[in-house]
C-alpha atoms as a PDB file:
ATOM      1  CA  UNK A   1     -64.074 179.099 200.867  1.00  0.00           C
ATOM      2  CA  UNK A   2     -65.537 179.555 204.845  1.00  0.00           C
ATOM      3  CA  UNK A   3     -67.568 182.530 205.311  1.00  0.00           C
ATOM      4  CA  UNK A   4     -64.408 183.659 207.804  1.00  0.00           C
ATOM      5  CA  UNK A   5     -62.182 183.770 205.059  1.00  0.00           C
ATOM      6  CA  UNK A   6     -64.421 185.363 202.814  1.00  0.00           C
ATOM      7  CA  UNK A   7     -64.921 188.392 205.372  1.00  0.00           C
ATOM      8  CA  UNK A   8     -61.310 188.794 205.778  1.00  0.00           C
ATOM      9  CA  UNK A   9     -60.528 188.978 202.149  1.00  0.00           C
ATOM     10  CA  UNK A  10     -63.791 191.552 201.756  1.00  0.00           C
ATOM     11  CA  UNK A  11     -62.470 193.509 204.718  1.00  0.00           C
ATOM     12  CA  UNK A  12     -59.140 193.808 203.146  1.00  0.00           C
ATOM     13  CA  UNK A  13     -59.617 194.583 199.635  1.00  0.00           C
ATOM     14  CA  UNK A  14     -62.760 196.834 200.430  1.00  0.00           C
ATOM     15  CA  UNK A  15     -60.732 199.590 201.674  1.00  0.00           C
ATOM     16  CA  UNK A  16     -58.668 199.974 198.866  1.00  0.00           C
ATOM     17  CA  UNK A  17     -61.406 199.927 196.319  1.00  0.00           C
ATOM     18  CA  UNK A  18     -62.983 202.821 198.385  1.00  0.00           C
ATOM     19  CA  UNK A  19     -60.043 204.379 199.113  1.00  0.00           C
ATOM     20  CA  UNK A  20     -59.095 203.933 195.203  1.00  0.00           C
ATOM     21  CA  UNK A  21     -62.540 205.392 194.307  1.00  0.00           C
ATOM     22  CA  UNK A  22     -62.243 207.870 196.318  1.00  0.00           C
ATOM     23  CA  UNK A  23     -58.364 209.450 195.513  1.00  0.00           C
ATOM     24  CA  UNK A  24     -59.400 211.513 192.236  1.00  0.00           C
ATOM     25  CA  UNK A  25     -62.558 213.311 194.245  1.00  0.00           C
ATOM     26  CA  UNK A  26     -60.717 214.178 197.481  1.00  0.00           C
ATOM     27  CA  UNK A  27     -57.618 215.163 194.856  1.00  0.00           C
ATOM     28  CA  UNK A  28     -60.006 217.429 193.180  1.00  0.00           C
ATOM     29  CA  UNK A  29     -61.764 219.139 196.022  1.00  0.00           C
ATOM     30  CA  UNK A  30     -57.529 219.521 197.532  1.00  0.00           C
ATOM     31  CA  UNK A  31     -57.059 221.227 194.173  1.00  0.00           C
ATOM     32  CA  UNK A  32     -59.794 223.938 194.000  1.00  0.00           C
ATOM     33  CA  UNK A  33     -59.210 224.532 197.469  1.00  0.00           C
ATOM     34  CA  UNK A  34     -55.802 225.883 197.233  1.00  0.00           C
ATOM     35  CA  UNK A  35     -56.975 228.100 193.445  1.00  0.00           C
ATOM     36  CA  UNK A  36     -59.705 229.138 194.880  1.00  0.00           C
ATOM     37  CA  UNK A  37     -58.034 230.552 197.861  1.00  0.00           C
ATOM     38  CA  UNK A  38     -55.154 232.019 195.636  1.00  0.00           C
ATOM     39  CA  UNK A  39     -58.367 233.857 194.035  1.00  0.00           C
ATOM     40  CA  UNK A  40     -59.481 234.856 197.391  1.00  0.00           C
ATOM     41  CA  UNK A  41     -56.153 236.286 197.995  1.00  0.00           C
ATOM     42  CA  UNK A  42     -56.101 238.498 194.614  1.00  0.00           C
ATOM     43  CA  UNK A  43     -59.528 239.589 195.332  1.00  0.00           C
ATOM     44  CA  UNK A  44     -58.672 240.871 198.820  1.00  0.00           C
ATOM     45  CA  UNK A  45     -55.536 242.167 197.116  1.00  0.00           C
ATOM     46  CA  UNK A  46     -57.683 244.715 194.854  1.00  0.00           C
ATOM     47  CA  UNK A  47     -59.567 245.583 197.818  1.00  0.00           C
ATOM     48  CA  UNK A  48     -56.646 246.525 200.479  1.00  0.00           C
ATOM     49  CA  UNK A  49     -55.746 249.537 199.349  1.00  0.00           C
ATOM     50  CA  UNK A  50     -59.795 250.888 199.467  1.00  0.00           C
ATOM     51  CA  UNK A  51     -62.549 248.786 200.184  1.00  0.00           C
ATOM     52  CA  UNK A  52     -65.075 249.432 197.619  1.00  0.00           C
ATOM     53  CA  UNK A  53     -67.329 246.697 199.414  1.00  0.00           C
ATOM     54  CA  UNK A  54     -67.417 248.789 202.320  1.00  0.00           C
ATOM     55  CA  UNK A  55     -68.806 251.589 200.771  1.00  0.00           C
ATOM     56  CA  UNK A  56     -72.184 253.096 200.399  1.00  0.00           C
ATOM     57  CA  UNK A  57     -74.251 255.163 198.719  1.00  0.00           C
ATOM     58  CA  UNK A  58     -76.101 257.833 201.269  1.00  0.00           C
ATOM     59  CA  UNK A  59     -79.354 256.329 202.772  1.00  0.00           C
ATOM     60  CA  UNK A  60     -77.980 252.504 201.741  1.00  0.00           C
ATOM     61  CA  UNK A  61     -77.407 249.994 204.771  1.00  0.00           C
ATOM     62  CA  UNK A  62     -75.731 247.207 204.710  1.00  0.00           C
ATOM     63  CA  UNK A  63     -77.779 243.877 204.735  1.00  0.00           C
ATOM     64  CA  UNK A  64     -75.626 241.090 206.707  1.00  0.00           C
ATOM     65  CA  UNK A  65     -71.554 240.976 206.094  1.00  0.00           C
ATOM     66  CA  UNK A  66     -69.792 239.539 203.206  1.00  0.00           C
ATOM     67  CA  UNK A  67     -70.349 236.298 201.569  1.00  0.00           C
ATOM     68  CA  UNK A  68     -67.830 234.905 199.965  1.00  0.00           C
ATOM     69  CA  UNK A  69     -67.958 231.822 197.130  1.00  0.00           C
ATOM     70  CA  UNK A  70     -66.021 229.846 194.926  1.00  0.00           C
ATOM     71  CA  UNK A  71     -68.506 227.265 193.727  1.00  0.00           C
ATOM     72  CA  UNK A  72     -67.629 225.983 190.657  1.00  0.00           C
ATOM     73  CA  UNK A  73     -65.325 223.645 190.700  1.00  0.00           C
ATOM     74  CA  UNK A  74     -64.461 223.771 187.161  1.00  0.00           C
ATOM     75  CA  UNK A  75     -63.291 227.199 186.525  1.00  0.00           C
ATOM     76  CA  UNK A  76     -62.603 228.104 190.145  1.00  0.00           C
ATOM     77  CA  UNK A  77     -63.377 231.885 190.171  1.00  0.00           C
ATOM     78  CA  UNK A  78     -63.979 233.254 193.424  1.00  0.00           C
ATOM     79  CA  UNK A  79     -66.180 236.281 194.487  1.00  0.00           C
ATOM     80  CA  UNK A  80     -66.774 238.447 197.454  1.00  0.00           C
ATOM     81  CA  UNK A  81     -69.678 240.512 197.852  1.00  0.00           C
ATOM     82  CA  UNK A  82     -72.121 242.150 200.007  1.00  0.00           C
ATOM     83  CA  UNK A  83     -75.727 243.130 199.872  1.00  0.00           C
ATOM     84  CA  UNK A  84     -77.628 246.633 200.515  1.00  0.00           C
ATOM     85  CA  UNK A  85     -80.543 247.928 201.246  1.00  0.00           C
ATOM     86  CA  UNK A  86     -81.995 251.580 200.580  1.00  0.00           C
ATOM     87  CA  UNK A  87     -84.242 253.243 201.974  1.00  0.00           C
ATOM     88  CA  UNK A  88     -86.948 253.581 199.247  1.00  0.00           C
ATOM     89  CA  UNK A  89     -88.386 250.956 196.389  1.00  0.00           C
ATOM     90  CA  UNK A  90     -87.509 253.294 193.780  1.00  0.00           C
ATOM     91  CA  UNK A  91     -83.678 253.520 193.846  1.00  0.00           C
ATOM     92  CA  UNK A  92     -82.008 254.298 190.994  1.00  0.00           C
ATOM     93  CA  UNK A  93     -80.274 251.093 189.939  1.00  0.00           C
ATOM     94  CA  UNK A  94     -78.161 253.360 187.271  1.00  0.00           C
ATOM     95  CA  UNK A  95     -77.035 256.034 190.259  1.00  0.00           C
ATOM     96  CA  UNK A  96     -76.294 252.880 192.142  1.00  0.00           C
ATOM     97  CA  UNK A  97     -74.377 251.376 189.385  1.00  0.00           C
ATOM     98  CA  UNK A  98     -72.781 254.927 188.579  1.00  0.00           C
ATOM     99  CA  UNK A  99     -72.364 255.469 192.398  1.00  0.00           C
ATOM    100  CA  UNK A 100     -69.417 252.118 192.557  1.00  0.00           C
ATOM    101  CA  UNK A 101     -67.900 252.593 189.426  1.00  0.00           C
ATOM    102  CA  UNK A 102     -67.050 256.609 189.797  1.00  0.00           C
ATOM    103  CA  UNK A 103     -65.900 255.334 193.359  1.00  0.00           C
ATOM    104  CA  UNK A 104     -63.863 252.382 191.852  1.00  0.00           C
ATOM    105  CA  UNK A 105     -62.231 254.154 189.185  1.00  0.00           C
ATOM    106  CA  UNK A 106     -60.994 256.833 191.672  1.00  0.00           C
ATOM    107  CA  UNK A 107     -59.230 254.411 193.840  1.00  0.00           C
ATOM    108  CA  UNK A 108     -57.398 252.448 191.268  1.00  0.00           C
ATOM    109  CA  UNK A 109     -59.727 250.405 189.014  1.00  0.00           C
ATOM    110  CA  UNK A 110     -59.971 251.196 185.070  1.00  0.00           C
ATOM    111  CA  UNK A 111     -62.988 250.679 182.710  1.00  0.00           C
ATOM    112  CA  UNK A 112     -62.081 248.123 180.125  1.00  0.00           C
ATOM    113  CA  UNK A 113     -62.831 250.097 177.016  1.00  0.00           C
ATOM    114  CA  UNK A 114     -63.536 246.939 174.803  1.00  0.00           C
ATOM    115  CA  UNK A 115     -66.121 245.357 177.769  1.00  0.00           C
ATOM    116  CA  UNK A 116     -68.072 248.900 177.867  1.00  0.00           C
ATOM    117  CA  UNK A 117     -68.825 249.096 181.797  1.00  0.00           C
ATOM    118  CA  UNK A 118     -66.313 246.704 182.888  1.00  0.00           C
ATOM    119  CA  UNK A 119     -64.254 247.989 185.600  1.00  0.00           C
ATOM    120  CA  UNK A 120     -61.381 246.064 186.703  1.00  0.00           C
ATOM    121  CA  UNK A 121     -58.041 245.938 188.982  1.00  0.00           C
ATOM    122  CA  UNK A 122     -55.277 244.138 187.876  1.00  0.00           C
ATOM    123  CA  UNK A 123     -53.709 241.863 191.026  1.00  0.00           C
ATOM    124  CA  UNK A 124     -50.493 240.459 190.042  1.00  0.00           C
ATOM    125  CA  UNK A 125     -51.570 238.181 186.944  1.00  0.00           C
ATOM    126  CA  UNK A 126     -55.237 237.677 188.182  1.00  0.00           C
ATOM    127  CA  UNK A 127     -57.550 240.617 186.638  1.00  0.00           C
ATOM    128  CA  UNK A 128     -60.221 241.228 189.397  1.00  0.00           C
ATOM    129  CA  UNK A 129     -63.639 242.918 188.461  1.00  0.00           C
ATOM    130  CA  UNK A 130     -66.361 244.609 190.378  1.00  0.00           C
ATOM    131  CA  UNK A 131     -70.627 244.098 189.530  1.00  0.00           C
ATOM    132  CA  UNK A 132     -73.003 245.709 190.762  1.00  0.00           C
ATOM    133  CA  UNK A 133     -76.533 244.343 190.324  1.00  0.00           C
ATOM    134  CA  UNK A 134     -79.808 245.677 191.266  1.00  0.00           C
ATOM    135  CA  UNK A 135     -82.591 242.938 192.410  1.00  0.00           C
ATOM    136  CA  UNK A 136     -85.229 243.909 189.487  1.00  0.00           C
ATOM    137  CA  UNK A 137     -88.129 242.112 191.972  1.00  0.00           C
ATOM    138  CA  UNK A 138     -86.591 244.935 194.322  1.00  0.00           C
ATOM    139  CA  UNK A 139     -85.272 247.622 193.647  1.00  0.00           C
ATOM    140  CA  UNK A 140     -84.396 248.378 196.909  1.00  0.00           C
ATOM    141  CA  UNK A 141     -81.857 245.630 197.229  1.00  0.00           C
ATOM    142  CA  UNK A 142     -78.628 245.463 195.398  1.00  0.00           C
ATOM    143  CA  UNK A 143     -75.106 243.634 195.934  1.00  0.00           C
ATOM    144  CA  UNK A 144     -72.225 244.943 195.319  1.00  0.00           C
ATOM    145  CA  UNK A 145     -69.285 242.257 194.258  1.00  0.00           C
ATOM    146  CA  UNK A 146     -65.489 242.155 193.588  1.00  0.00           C
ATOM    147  CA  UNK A 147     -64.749 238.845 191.611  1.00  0.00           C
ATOM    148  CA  UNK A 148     -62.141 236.961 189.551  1.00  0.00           C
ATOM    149  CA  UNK A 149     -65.206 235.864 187.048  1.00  0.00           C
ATOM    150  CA  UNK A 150     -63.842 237.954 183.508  1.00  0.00           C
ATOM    151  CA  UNK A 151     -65.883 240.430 182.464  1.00  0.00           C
END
């Protein structure tokens, strides 16, 4: 076989292999793509009617917008949150904590009795929860989330 024919024949099949190699990875990431933004779209669903993201207890100030993630690729839970800052060291992480869930269960979201502080929204067939959690290095940071992860 001439070295010319040899390149043509690598230049042809190599292609496919790659392209063949290739197929189930770019299937997967098309895959949690489109669940992961049918996620985002039940999360944003819990939070049209009142943002609980947007709020704030007094003194608190928001640190930077939202960040949004749906990073594992195996379960494909997505989560929107947003970080704040207040004003002293020694916040209160339980009147923080106490501060979203009062506010959540106002506006629509219910405690999940067997999950003890859970508190939840139920979007269509998608069950969408809310965290709040205090940076224990500082306690003057906390982020406040709304997330398809179960309790």
């Amino acid at each position: 076989m001439t070295w010319r024919r040899w390149l043509l024949i690598t230049a042809a099949v190599l292609p496919a292999v790659a392209g063949a190699v290739a197929a189930p990875l770019l299937l997967e990431i098309k895959e949690h793509r489109s669940i992961c933004g049918a996620q985002y779209d039940s999360v944003e669903a819990a939070l049209t009617s009142f943002d609980v993201l947007d709020a704030a207890p007094a003194g608190a100030v928001a640190a930077g917008g939202r960040d949004r993630d749906c990073g594992d690729t195996d379960d494909h839970h997505a989560t929107i949150s947003r970080s704040y800052r207040t004003p002293r060291q020694d916040g209160s992480p339980g009147g923080i904590e106490s501060f979203y869930r009062n506010l959540a269960l106002r506006n629509g979201w219910r405690l999940l009795p067997a999950q003890g502080e859970c508190v939840v929204k139920d979007v269509e067939n998608t069950q969408v929860n809310l965290v709040v959690w205090v940076d224990p290095q500082r306690r003057d940071t906390y982020e406040v989330s709304a997330s398809t992860w179960p309790c």
